[in-house]
Protein backbone atom coordinates (compact mmCIF):
# COMPACT_ATOMS: atom_id res chain seq x y z
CA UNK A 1 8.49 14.94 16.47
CA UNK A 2 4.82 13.65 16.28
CA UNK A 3 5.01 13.01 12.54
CA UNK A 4 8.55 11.28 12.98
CA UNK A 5 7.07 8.93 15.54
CA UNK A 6 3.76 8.44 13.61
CA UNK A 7 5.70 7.53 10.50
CA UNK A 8 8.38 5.02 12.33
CA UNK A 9 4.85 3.21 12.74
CA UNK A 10 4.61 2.35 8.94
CA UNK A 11 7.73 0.79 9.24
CA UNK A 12 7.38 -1.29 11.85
CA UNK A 13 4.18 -2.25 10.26
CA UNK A 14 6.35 -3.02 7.71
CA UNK A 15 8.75 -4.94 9.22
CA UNK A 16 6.69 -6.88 11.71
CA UNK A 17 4.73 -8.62 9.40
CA UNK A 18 7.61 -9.97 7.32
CA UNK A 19 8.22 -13.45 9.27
CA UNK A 20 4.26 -13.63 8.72
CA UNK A 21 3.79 -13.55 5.26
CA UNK A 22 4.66 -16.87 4.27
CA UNK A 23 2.47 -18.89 6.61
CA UNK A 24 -0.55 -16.10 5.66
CA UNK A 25 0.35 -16.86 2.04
CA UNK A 26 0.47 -20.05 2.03
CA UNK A 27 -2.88 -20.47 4.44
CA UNK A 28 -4.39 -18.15 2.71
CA UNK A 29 -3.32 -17.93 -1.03
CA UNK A 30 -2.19 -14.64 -2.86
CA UNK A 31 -5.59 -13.88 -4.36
CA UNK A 32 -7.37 -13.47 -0.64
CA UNK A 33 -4.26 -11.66 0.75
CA UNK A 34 -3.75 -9.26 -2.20
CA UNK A 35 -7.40 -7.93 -1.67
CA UNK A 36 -7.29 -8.19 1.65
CA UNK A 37 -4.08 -5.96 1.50
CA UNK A 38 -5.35 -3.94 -0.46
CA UNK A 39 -8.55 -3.34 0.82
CA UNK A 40 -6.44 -2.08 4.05
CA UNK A 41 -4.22 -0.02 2.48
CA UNK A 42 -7.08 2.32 1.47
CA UNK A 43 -9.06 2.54 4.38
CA UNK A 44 -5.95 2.93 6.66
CA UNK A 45 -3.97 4.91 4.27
CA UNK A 46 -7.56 7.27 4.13
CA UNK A 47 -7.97 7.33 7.77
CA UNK A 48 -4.34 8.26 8.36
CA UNK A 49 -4.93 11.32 6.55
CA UNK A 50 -8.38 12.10 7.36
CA UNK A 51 -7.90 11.78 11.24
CA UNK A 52 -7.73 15.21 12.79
CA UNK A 53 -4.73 16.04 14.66
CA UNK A 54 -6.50 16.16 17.37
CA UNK A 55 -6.89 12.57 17.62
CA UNK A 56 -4.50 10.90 20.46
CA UNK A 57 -1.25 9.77 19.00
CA UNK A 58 -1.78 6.36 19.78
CA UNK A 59 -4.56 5.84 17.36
CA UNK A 60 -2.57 7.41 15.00
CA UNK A 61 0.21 5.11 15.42
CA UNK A 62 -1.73 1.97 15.27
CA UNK A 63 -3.11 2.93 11.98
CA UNK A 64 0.34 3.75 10.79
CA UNK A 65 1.09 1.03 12.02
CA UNK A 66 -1.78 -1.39 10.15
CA UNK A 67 -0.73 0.93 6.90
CA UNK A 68 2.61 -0.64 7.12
CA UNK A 69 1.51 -4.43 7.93
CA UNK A 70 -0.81 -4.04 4.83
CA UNK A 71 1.29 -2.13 2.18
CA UNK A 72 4.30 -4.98 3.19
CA UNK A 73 2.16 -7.74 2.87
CA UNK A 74 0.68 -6.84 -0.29
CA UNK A 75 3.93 -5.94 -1.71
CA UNK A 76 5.37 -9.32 -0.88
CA UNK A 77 2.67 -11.31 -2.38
CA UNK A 78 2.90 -8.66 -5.41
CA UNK A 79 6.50 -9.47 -5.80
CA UNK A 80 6.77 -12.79 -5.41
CA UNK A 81 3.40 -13.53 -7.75
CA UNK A 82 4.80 -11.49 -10.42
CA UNK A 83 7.81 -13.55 -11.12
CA UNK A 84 5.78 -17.11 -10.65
CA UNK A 85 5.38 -17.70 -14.58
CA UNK A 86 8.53 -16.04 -15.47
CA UNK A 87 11.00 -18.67 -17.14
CA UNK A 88 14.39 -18.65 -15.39
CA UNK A 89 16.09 -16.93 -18.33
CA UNK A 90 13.57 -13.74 -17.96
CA UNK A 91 13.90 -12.97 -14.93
CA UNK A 92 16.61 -10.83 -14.95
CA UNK A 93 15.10 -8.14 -17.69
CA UNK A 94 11.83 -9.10 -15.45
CA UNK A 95 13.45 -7.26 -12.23
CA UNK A 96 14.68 -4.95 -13.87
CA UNK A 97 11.27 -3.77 -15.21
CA UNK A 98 9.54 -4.60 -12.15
CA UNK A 99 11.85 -2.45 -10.21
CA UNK A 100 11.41 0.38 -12.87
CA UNK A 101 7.86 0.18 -12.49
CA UNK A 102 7.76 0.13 -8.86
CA UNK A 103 9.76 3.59 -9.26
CA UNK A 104 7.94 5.19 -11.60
CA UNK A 105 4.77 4.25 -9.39
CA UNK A 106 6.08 5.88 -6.28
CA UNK A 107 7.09 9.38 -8.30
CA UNK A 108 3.68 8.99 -9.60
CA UNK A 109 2.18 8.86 -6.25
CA UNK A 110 3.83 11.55 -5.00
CA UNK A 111 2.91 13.64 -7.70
CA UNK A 112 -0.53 12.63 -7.06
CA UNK A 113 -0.43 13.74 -3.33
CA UNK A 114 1.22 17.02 -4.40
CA UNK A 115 -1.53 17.79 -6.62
CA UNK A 116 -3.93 16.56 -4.26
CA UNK A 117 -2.45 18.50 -1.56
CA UNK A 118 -2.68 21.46 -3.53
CA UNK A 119 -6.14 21.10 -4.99
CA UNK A 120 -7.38 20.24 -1.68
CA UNK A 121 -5.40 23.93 -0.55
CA UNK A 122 -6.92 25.59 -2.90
CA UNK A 123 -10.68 24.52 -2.19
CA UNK A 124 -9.95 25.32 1.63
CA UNK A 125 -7.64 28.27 0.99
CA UNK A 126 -4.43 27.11 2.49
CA UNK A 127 -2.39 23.64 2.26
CA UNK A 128 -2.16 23.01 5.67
CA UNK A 129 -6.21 22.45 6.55
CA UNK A 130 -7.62 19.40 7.01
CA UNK A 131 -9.75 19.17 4.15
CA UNK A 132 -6.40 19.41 2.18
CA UNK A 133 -5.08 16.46 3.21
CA UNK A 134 -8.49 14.41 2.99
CA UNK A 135 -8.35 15.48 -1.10
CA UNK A 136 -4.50 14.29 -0.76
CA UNK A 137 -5.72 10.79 0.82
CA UNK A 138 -8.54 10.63 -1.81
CA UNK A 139 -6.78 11.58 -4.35
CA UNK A 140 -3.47 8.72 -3.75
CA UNK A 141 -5.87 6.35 -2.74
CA UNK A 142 -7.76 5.92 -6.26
CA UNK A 143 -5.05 4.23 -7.86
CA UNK A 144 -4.75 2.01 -5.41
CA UNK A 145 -8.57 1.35 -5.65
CA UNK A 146 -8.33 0.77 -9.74
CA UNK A 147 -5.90 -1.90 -8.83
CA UNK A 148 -7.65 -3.36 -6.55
CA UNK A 149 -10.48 -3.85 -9.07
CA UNK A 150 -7.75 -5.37 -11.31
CA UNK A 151 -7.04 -7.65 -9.30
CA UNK A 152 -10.46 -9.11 -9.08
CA UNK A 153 -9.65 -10.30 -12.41
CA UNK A 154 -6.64 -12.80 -10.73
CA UNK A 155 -7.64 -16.14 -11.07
CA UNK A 156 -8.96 -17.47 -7.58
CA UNK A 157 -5.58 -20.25 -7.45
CA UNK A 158 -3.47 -17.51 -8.52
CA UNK A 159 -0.14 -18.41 -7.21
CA UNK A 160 -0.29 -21.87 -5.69
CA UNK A 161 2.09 -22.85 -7.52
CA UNK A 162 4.46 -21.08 -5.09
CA UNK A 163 2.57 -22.18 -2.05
CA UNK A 164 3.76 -24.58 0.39
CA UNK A 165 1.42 -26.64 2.00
């Protein structure tokens, strides 16, 4: 029931920060808030994992919580950025292999915590200690950490094109 509740967090992260991410993208421009996304996806998406359960529920909900505002708000400004030089007549094989990609990502990720999960069980001999899900975090988090240093290659007006001022 814990876990349920925990999770429900991510998605009211999620959700909460939709009316939001206009104004924050157009104050801030998609550069600043893909990093800045980014950057909290990893260390809340880590510290999700790595808390022990010990912890009071309500610290685990708030960074659920944070997990969600950041993975929606990156996604967003990953979304709408990728389609910003598309020519109208592209878009349409565009989505479609966005959307693939966006699939294949999240298979790959759970693959990665699988084998994460597993390698971290076998160094701590059993899947359900701690350290198992710290090599889980570690392990899902370092794609997101190569694309975060991809994105430092994102022009600094990336986008502003799109932005209202």
């Amino acid at each position: 029931m814990t876990a349920g509740v925990v999770v429900m967090f991510v998605f009211v992260g999620n959700i909460a920060i939709k009316p939001f991410t206009s104004p924050i993208l157009n104050r801030f421009g998609y550069r600043r808030v893909l990093h800045a996304s980014t950057a909290g996806l990893i260390v809340t998406g880590i510290a999700v994992f790595c808390l022990p359960s010990t912890f009071p529920t309500w610290i685990l909900c708030t960074m659920a919580l944070l997990t969600g505002v950041a993975r929606s708000g990156g996604l967003t400004a990953l979304s709408t950025i990728t389609f910003a030089t598309i020519p109208a007549n592209q878009r349409r094989a565009a989505n479609v292999l966005a959307s693939l990609s966006q699939q294949v990502g999240a298979a790959l990720g759970v693959a990665l915590a699988t084998m994460g999960l597993a390698l971290g069980g076998s160094l701590a001999r059993g899947a359900t200690s701690q350290i198992a899900f710290v090599v889980a975090a570690v392990v899902t988090a370092l794609p997101t950490a190569l694309g975060w240093l991809v994105l430092r290659r994102l022009p600094e007006h990336a986008g502003d094109e799109l932005r209202t001022h």
